[in-house]
N, C-alpha and C. Protein backbone atom coordinates (compact mmCIF):
# COMPACT_ATOMS: atom_id res chain seq x y z
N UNK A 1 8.05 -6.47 46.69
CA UNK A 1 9.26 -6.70 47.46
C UNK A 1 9.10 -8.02 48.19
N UNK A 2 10.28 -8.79 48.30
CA UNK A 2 10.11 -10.29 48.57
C UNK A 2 9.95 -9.82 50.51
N UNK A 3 9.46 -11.20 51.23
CA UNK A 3 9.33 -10.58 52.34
C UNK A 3 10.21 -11.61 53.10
N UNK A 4 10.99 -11.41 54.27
CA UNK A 4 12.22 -12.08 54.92
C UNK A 4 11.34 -13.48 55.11
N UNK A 5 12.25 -14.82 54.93
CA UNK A 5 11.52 -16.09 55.92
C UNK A 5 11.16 -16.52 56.98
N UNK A 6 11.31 -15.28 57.92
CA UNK A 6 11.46 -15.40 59.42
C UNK A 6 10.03 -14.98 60.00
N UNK A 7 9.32 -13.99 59.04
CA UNK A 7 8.27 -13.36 59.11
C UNK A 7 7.06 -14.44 58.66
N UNK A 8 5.75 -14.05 59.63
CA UNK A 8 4.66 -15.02 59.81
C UNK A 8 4.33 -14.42 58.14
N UNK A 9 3.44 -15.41 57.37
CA UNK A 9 2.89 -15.06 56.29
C UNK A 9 1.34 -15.97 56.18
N UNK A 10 0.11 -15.08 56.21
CA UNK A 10 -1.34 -15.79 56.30
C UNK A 10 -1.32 -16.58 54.65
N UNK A 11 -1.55 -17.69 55.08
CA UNK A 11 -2.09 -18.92 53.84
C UNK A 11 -2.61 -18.13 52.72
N UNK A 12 -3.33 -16.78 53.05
CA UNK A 12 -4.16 -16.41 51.89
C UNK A 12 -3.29 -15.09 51.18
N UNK A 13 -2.25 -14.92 51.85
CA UNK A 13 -1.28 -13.65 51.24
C UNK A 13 0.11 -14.73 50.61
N UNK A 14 0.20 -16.26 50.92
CA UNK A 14 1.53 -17.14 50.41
C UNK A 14 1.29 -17.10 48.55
N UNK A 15 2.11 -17.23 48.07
CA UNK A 15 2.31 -16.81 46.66
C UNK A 15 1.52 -18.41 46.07
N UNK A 16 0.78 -18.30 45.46
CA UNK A 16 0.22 -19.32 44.67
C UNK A 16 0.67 -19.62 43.11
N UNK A 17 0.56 -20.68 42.71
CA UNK A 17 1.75 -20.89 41.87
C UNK A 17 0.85 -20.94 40.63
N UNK A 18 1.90 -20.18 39.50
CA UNK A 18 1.69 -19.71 38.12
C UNK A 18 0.59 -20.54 37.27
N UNK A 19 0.07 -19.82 36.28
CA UNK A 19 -0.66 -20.92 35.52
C UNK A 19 0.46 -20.85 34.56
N UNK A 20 0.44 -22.00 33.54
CA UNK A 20 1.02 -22.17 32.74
C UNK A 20 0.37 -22.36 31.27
N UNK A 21 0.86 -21.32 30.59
CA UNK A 21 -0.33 -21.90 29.36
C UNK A 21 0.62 -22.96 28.27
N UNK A 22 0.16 -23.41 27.32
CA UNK A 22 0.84 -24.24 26.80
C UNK A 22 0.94 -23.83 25.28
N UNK A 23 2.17 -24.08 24.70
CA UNK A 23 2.53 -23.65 23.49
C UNK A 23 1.52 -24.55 22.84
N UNK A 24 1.42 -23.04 21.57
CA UNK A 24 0.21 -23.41 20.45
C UNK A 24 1.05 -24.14 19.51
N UNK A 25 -0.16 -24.67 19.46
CA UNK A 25 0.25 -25.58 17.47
C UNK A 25 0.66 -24.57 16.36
N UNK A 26 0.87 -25.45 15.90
CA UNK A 26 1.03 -24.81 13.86
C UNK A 26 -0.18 -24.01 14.01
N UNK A 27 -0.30 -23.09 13.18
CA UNK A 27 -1.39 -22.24 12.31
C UNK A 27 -2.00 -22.95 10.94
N UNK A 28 -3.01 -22.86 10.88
CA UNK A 28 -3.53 -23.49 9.53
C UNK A 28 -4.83 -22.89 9.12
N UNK A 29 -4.83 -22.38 8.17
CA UNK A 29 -6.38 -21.66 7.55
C UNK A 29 -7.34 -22.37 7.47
N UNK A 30 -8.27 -22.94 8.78
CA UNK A 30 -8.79 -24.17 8.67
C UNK A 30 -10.41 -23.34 8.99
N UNK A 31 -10.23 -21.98 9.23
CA UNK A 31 -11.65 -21.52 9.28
C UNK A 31 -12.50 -20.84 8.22
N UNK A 32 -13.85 -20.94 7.85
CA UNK A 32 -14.36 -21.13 6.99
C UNK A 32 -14.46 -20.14 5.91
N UNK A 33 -13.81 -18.64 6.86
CA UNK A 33 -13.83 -17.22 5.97
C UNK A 33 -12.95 -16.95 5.42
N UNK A 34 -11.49 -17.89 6.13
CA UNK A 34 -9.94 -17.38 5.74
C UNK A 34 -10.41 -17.40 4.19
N UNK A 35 -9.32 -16.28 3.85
CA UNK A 35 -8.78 -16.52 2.43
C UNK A 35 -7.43 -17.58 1.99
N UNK A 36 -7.71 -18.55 1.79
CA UNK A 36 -6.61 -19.30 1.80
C UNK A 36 -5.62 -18.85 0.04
N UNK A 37 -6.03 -17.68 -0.84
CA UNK A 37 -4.84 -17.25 -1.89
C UNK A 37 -4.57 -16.10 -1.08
N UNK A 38 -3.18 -15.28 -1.82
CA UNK A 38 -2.97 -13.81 -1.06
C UNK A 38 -3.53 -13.16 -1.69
N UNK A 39 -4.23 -13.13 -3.08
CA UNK A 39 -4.99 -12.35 -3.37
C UNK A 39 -6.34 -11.91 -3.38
N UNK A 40 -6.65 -10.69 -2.93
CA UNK A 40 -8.02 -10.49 -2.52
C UNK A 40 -9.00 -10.85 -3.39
N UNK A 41 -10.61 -11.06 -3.27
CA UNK A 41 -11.66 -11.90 -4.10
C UNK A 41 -11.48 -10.19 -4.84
N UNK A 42 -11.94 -10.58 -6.01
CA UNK A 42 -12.59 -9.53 -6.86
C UNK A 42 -13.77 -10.16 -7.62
N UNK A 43 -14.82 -9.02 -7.88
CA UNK A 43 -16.20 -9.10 -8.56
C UNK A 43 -17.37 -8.24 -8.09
N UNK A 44 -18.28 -8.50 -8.69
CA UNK A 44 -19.68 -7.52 -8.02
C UNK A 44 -19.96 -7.95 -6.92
N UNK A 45 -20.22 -6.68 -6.04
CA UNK A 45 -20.24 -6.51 -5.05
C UNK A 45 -19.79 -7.26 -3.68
N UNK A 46 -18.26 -7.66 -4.48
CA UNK A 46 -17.49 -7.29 -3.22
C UNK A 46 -16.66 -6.44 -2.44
N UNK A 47 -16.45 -5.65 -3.05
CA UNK A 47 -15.88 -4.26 -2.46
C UNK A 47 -14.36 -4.42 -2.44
N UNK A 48 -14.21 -3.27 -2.77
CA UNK A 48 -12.21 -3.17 -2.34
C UNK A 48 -11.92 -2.59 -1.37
N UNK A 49 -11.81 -3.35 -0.48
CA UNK A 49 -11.22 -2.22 1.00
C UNK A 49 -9.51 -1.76 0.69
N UNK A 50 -10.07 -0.81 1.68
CA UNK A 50 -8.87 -0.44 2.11
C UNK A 50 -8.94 0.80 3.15
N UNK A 51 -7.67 1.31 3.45
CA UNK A 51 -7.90 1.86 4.80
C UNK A 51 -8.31 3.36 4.79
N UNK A 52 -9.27 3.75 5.71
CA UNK A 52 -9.74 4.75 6.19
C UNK A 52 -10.49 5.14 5.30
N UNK A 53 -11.69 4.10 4.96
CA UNK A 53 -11.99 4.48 3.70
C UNK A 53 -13.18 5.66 4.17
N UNK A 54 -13.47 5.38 5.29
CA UNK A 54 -14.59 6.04 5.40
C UNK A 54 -14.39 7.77 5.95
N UNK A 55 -12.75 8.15 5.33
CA UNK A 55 -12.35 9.77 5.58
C UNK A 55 -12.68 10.15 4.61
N UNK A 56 -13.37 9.56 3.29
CA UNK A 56 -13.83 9.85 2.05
C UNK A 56 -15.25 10.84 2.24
N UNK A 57 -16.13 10.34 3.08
CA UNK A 57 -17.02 11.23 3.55
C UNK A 57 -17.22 12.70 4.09
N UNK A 58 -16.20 12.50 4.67
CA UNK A 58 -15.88 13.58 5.34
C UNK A 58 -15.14 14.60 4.15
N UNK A 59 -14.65 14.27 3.33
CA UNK A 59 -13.68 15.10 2.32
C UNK A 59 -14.75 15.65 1.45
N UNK A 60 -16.10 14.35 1.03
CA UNK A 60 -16.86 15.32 0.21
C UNK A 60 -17.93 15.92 0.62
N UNK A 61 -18.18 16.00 2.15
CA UNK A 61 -18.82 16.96 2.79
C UNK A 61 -18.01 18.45 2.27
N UNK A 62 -17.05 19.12 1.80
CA UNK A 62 -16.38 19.91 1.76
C UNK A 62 -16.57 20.20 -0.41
N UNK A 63 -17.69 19.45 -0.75
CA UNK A 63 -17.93 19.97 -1.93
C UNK A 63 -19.56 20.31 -1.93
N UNK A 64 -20.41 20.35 -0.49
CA UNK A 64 -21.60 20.73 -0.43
C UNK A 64 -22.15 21.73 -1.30
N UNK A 65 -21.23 22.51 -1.30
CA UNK A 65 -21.80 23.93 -1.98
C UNK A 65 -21.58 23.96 -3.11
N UNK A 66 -20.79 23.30 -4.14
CA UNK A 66 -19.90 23.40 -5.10
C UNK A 66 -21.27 22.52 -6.20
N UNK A 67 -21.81 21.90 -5.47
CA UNK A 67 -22.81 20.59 -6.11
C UNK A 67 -23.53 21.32 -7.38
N UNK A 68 -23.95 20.75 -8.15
CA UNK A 68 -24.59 21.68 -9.43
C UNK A 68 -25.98 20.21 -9.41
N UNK A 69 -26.79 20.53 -8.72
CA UNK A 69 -27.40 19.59 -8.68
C UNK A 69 -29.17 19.96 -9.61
N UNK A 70 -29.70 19.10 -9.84
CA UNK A 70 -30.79 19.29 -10.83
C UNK A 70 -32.10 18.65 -10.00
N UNK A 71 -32.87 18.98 -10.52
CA UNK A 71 -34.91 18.71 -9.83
C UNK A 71 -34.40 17.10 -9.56
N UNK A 72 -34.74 16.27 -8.38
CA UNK A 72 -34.50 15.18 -8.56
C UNK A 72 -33.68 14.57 -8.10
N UNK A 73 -32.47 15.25 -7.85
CA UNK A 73 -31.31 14.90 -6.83
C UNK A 73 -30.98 15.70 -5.45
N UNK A 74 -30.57 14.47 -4.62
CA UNK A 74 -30.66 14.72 -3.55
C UNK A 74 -29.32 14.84 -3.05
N UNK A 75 -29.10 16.15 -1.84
CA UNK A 75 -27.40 15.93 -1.79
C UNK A 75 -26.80 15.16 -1.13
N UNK A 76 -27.45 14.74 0.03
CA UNK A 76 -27.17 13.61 0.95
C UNK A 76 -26.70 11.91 0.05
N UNK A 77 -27.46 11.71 -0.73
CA UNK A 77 -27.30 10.51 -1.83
C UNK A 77 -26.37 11.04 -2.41
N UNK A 78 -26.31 11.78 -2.86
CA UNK A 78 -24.69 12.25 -4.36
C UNK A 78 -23.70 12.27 -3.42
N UNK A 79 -23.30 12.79 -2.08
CA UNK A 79 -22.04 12.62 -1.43
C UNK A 79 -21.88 11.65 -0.83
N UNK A 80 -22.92 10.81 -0.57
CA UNK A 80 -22.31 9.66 0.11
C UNK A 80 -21.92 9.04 -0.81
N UNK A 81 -22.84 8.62 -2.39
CA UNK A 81 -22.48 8.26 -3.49
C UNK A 81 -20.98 8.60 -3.83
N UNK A 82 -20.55 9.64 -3.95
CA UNK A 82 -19.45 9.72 -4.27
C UNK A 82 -18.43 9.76 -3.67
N UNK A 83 -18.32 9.65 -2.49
CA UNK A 83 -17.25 8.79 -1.19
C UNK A 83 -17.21 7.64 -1.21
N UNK A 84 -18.11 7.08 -1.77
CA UNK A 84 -18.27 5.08 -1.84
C UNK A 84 -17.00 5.25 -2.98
N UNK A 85 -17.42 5.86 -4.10
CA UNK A 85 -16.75 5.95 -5.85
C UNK A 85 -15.18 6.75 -5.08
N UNK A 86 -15.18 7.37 -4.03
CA UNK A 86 -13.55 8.00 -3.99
C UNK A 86 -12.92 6.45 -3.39
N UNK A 87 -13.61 6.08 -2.52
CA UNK A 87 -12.87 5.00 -1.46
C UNK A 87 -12.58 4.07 -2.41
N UNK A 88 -13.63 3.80 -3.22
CA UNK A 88 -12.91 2.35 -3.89
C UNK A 88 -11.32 2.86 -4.79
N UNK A 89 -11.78 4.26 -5.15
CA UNK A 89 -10.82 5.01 -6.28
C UNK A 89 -9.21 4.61 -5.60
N UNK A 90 -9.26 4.82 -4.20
CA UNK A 90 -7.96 5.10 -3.12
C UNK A 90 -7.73 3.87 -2.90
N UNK A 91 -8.67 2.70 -2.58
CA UNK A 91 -8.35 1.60 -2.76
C UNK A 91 -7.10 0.58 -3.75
N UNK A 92 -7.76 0.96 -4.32
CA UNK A 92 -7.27 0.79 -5.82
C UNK A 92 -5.92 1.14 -6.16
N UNK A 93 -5.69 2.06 -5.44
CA UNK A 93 -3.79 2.47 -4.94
C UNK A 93 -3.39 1.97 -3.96
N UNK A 94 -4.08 1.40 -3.34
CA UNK A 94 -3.51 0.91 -1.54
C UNK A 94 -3.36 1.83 -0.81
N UNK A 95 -4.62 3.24 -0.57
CA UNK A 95 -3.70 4.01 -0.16
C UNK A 95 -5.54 4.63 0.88
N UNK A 96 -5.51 5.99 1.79
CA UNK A 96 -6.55 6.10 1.88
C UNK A 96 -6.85 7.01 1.31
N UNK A 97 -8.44 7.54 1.07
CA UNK A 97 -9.09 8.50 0.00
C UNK A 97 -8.51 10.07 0.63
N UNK A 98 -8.06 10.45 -0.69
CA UNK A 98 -7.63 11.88 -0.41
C UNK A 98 -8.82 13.06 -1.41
N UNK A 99 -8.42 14.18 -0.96
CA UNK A 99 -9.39 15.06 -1.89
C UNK A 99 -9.36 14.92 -3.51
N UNK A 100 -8.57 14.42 -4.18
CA UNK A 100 -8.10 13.92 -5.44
C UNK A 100 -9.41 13.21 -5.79
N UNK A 101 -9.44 12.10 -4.88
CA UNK A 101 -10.57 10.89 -5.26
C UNK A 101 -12.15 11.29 -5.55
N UNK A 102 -12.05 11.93 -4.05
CA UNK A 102 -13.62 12.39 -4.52
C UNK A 102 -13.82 14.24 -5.70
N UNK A 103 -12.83 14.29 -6.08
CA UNK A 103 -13.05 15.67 -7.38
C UNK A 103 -13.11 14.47 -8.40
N UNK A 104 -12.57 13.25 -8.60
CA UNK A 104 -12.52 12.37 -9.56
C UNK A 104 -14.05 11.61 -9.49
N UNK A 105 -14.22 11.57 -8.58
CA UNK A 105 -15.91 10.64 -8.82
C UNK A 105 -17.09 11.88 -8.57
N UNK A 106 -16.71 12.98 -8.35
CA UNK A 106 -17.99 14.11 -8.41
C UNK A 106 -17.71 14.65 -10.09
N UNK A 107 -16.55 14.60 -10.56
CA UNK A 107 -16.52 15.03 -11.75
C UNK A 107 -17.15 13.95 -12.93
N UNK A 108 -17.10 12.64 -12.56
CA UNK A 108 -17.33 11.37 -13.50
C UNK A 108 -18.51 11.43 -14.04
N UNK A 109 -19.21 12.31 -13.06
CA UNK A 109 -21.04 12.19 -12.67
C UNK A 109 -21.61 13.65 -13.54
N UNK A 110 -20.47 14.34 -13.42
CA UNK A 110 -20.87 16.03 -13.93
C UNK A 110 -21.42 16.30 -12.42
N UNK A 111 -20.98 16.02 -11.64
CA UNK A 111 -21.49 16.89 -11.14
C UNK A 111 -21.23 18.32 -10.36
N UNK A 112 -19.99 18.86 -10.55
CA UNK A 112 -19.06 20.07 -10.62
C UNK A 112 -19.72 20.85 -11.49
N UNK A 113 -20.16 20.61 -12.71
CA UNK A 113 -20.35 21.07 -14.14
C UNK A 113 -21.67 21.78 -14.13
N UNK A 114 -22.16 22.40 -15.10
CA UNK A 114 -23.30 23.28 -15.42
C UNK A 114 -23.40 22.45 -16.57
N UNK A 115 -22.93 22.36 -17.39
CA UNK A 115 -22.94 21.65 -19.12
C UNK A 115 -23.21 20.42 -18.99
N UNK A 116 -23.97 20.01 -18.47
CA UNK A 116 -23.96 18.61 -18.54
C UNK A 116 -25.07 18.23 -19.13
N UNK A 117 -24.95 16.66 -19.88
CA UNK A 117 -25.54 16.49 -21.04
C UNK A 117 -26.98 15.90 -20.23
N UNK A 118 -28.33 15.98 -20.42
CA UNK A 118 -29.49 15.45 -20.29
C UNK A 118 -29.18 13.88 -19.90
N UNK A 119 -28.67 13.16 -20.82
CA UNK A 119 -28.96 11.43 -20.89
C UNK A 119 -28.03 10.98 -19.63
N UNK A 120 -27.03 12.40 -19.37
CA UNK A 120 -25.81 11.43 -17.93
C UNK A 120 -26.72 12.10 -16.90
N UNK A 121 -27.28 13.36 -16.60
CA UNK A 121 -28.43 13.48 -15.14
C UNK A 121 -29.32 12.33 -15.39
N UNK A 122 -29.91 12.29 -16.34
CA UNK A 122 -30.88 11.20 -15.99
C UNK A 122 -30.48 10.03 -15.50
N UNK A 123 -29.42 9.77 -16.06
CA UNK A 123 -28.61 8.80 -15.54
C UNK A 123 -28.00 8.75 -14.24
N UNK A 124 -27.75 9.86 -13.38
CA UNK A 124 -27.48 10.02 -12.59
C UNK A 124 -28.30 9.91 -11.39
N UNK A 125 -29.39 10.29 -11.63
CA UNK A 125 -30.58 10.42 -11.14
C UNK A 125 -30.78 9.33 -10.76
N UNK A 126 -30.36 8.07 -11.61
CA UNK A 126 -31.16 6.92 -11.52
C UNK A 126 -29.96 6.06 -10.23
N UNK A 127 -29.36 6.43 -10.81
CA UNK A 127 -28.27 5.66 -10.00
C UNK A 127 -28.04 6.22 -8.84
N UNK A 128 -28.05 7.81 -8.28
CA UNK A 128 -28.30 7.92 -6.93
C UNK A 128 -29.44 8.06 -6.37
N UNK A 129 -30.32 7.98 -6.79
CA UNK A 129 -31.78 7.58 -6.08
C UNK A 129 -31.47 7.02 -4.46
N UNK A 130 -31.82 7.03 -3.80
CA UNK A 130 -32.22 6.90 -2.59
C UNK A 130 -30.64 5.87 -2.69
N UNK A 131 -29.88 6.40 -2.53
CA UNK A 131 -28.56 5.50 -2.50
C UNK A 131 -28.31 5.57 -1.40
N UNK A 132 -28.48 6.47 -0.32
CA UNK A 132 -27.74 6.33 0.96
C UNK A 132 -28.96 5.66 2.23
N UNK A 133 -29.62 4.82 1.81
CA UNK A 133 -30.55 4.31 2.03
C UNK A 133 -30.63 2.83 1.97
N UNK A 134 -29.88 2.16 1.16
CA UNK A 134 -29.62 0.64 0.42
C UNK A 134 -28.39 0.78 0.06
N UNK A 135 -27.76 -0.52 0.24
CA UNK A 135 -26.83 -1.15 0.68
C UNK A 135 -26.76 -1.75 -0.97
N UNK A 136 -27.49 -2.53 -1.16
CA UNK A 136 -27.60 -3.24 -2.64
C UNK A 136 -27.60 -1.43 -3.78
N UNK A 137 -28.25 -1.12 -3.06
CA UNK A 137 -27.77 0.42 -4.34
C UNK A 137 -26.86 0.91 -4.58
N UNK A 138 -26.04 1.11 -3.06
CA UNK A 138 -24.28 1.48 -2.69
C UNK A 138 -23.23 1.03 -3.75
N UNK A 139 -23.46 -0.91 -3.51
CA UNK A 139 -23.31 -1.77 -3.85
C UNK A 139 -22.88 -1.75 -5.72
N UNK A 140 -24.27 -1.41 -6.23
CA UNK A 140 -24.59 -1.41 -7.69
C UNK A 140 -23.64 -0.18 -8.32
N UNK A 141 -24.22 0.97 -7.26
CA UNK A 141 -23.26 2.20 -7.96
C UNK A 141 -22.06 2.53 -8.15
N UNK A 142 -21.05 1.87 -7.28
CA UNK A 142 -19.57 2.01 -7.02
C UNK A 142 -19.29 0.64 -8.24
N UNK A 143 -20.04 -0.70 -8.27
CA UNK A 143 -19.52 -1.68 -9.48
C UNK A 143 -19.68 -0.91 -10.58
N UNK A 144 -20.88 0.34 -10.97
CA UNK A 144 -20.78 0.56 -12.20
C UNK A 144 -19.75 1.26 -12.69
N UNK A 145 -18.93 2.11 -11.64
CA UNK A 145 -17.59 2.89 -12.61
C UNK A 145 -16.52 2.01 -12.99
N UNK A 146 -16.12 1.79 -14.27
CA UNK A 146 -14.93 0.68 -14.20
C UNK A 146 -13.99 1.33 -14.20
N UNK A 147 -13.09 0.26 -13.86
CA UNK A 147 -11.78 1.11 -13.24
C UNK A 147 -10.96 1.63 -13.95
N UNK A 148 -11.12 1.74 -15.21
CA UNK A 148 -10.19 2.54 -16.34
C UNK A 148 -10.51 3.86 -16.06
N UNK A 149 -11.84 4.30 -15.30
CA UNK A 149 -12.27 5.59 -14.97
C UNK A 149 -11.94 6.23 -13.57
N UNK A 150 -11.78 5.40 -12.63
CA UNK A 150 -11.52 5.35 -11.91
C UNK A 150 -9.88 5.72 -11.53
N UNK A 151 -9.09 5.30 -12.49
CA UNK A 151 -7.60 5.68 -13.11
C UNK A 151 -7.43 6.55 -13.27
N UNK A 152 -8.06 7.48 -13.76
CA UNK A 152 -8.13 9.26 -14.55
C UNK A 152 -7.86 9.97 -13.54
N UNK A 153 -6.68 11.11 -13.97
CA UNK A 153 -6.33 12.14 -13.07
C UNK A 153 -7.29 12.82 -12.92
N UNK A 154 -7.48 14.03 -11.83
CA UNK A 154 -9.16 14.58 -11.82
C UNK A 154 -8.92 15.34 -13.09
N UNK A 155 -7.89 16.40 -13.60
CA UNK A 155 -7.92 17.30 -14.75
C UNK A 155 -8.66 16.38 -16.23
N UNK A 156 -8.38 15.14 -16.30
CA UNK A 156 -8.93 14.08 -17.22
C UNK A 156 -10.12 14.02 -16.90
N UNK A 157 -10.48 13.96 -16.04
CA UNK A 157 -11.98 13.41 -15.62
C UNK A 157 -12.66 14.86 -15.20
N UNK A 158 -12.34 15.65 -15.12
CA UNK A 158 -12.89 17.02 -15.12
C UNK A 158 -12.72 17.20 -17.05
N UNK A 159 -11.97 16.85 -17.65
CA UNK A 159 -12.13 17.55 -19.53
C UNK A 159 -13.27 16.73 -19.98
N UNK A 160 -13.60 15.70 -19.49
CA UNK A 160 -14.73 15.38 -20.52
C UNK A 160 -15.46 13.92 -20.15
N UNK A 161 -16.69 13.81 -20.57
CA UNK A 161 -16.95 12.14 -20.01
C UNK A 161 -18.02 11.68 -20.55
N UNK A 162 -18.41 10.60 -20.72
CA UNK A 162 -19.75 10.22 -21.54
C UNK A 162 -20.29 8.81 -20.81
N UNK A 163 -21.90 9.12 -20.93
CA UNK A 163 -22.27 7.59 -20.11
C UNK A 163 -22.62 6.46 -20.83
N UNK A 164 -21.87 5.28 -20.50
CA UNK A 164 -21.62 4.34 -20.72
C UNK A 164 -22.43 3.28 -19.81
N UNK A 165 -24.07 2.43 -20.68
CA UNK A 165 -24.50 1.56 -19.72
C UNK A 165 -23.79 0.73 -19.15
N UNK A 166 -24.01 0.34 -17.92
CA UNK A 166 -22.84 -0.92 -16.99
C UNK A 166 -23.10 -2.44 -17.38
N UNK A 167 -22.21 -3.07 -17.86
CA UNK A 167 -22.78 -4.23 -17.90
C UNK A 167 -22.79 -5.10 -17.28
N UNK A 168 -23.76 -5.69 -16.96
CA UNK A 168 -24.01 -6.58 -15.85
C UNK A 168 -25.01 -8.14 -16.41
N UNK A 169 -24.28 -8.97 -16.03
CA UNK A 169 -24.85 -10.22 -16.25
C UNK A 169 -26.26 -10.11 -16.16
N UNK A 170 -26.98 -11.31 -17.31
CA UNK A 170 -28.20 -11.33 -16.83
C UNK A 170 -29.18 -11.53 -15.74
N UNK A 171 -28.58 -12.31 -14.64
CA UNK A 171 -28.98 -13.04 -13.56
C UNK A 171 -29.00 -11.73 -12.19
N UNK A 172 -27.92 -10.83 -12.63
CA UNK A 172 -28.28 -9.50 -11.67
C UNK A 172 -28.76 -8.54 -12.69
N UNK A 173 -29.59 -8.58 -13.27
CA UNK A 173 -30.19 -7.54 -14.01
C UNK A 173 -31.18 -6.77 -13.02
N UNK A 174 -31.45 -5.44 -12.97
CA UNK A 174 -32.58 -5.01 -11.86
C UNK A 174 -33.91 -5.46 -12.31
N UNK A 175 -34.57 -5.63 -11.33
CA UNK A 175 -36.01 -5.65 -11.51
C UNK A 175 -36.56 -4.41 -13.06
N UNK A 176 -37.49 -4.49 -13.29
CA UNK A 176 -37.99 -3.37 -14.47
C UNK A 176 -38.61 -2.14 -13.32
N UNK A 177 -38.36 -2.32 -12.04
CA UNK A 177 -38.90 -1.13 -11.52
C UNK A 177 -37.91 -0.50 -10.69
N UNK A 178 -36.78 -1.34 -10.80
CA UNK A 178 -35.17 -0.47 -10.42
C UNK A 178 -34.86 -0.19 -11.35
N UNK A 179 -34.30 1.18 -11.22
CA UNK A 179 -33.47 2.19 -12.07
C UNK A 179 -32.35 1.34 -12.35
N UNK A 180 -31.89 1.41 -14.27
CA UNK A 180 -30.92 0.94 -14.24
C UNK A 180 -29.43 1.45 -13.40
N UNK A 181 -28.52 0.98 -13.57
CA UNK A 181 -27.09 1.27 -13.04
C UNK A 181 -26.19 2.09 -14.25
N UNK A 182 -25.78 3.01 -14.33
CA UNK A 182 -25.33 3.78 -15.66
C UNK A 182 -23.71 3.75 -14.95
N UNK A 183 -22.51 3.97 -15.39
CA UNK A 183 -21.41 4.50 -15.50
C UNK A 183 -20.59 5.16 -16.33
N UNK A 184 -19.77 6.33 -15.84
CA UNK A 184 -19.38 7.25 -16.55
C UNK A 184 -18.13 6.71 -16.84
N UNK A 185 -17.90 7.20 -18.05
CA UNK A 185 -16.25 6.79 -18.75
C UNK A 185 -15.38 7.77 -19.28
N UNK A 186 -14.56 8.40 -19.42
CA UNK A 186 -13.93 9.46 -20.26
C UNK A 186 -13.91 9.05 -21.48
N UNK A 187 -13.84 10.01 -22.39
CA UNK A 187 -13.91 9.89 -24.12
C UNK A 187 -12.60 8.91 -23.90
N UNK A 188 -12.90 8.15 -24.99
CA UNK A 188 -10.69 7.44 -25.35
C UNK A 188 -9.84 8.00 -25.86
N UNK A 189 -9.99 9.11 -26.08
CA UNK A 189 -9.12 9.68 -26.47
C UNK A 189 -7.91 10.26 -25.37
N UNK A 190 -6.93 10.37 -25.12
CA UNK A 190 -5.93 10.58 -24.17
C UNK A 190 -5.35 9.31 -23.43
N UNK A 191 -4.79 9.16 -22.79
CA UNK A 191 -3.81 8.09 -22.15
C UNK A 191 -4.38 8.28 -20.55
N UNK A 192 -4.93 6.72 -19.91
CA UNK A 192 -5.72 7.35 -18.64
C UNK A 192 -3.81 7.50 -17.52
N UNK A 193 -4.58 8.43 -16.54
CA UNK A 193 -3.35 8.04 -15.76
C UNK A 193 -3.35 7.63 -14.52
C-alpha cells in the first residue's frame, strides 16, 4: 500500500529504483552440443530417448516371477536388460514404455518360454552377463535388437524367434574375452507390425 507524502519515510524504507535488464539478442546454436539438424543423431550407442523411459523398470519388475531363467542368468541383469530393450522399443513410437514393450523384449530373448532353443540361452547368457553393471554392455545389448524386431506386436514376438549374430563393424568388435553381442529376430515370415 502506497504511503501518504506528508508522512516521514527513513532513507532505508524510500523505494529504490528498479533494475532493468536488457533485451536479449537473436538466438543462435552457437554452443558446442546444440544439434544444429531437427533430426536426432542415430547409430551405436547413442541411444533413443524418449520420455519416462525409465517407468520401463518398474513395469518389468512385475515379470519377476514369470522369468524362465537357466544356470547362469541372473535376474537383476535380464530386467534391467530388458527395460533398456522396452525403452528404446517406446522410443521408437515417441511415446513412454508401456507393459506391451517390455512382454516384447522379454519374449525376443525367450525368456517367458520353457522351449527355448540352446544356441539363443547361450546367447543370452552372453549378452546379459553382468549387464546391469556396465554401461558399454547396456550400451551393446539394446544396439543389438534391430528395429524390425523391435516393431513386432508382442503376440509376433511371443510365436516365434531365432538368433541372429549383431553386426557390428570391425573397429567395435569385442575384445576375444567379451562375450559376443547376439540379437533376436522373428522368423520372416509374417508382416512385422
Amino acid at each position: 500500500m502506497t504511503q501518504p507524502t506528508f508522512v516521514p519515510i527513513t532513507e532505508a524504507d524510500q523505494v529504490r529504483p528498479a533494475r532493468h535488464l536488457h533485451v536479449p539478442e537473436a538466438w543462435t546454436t552457437s554452443r558446442p552440443a546444440e544439434l544444429r539438424t531437427p533430426t536426432a543423431l542415430k547409430g551405436r550407442s547413442v541411444g533413443t530417448p524418449g520420455p519416462d523411459a525409465g517407468f520401463a523398470l518398474r513395469l518389468a519388475r512385475r515379470f519377476a516371477h514369470d522369468l524362465k531363467l537357466r544356470e547362469g542368468e541372473n535376474e537383476h541383469d535380464v530386467l534391467l536388460g530388458c527395460a533398456l530393450i522396452a525403452a528404446r522399443r517406446a522410443a521408437l513410437y515417441g511415446r513412454a514404455p508401456s507393459i506391451y514393450d517390455v512382454q516384447v523384449a522379454l519374449a525376443l530373448w525367450g525368456f517367458l518360454r520353457d522351449d527355448v532353443p540352446e544356441e539363443l540361452v547361450e546367447g543370452r547368457r552372453q549378452a546379459f552377463s553382468s549387464v546391469s553393471h556396465d554401461y558399454v554392455a547396456q550400451r551393446r545389448l539394446v544396439d543389438a535388437v534391430p528395429e524390425a524386431s523391435l516393431r513386432l506386436t508382442p503376440a509376433q514376438a511371443q510365436a516365434g524367434f531365432q538368433v541372429v549374430p549383431a553386426a557390428q563393424p570391425a573397429a567395435t568388435q569385442p575384445a576375444a574375452t567379451e562375450p559376443a553381442a547376439t540379437a533376436c529376430r522373428a522368423p520372416s515370415s509374417g508382416s512385422p507390425g
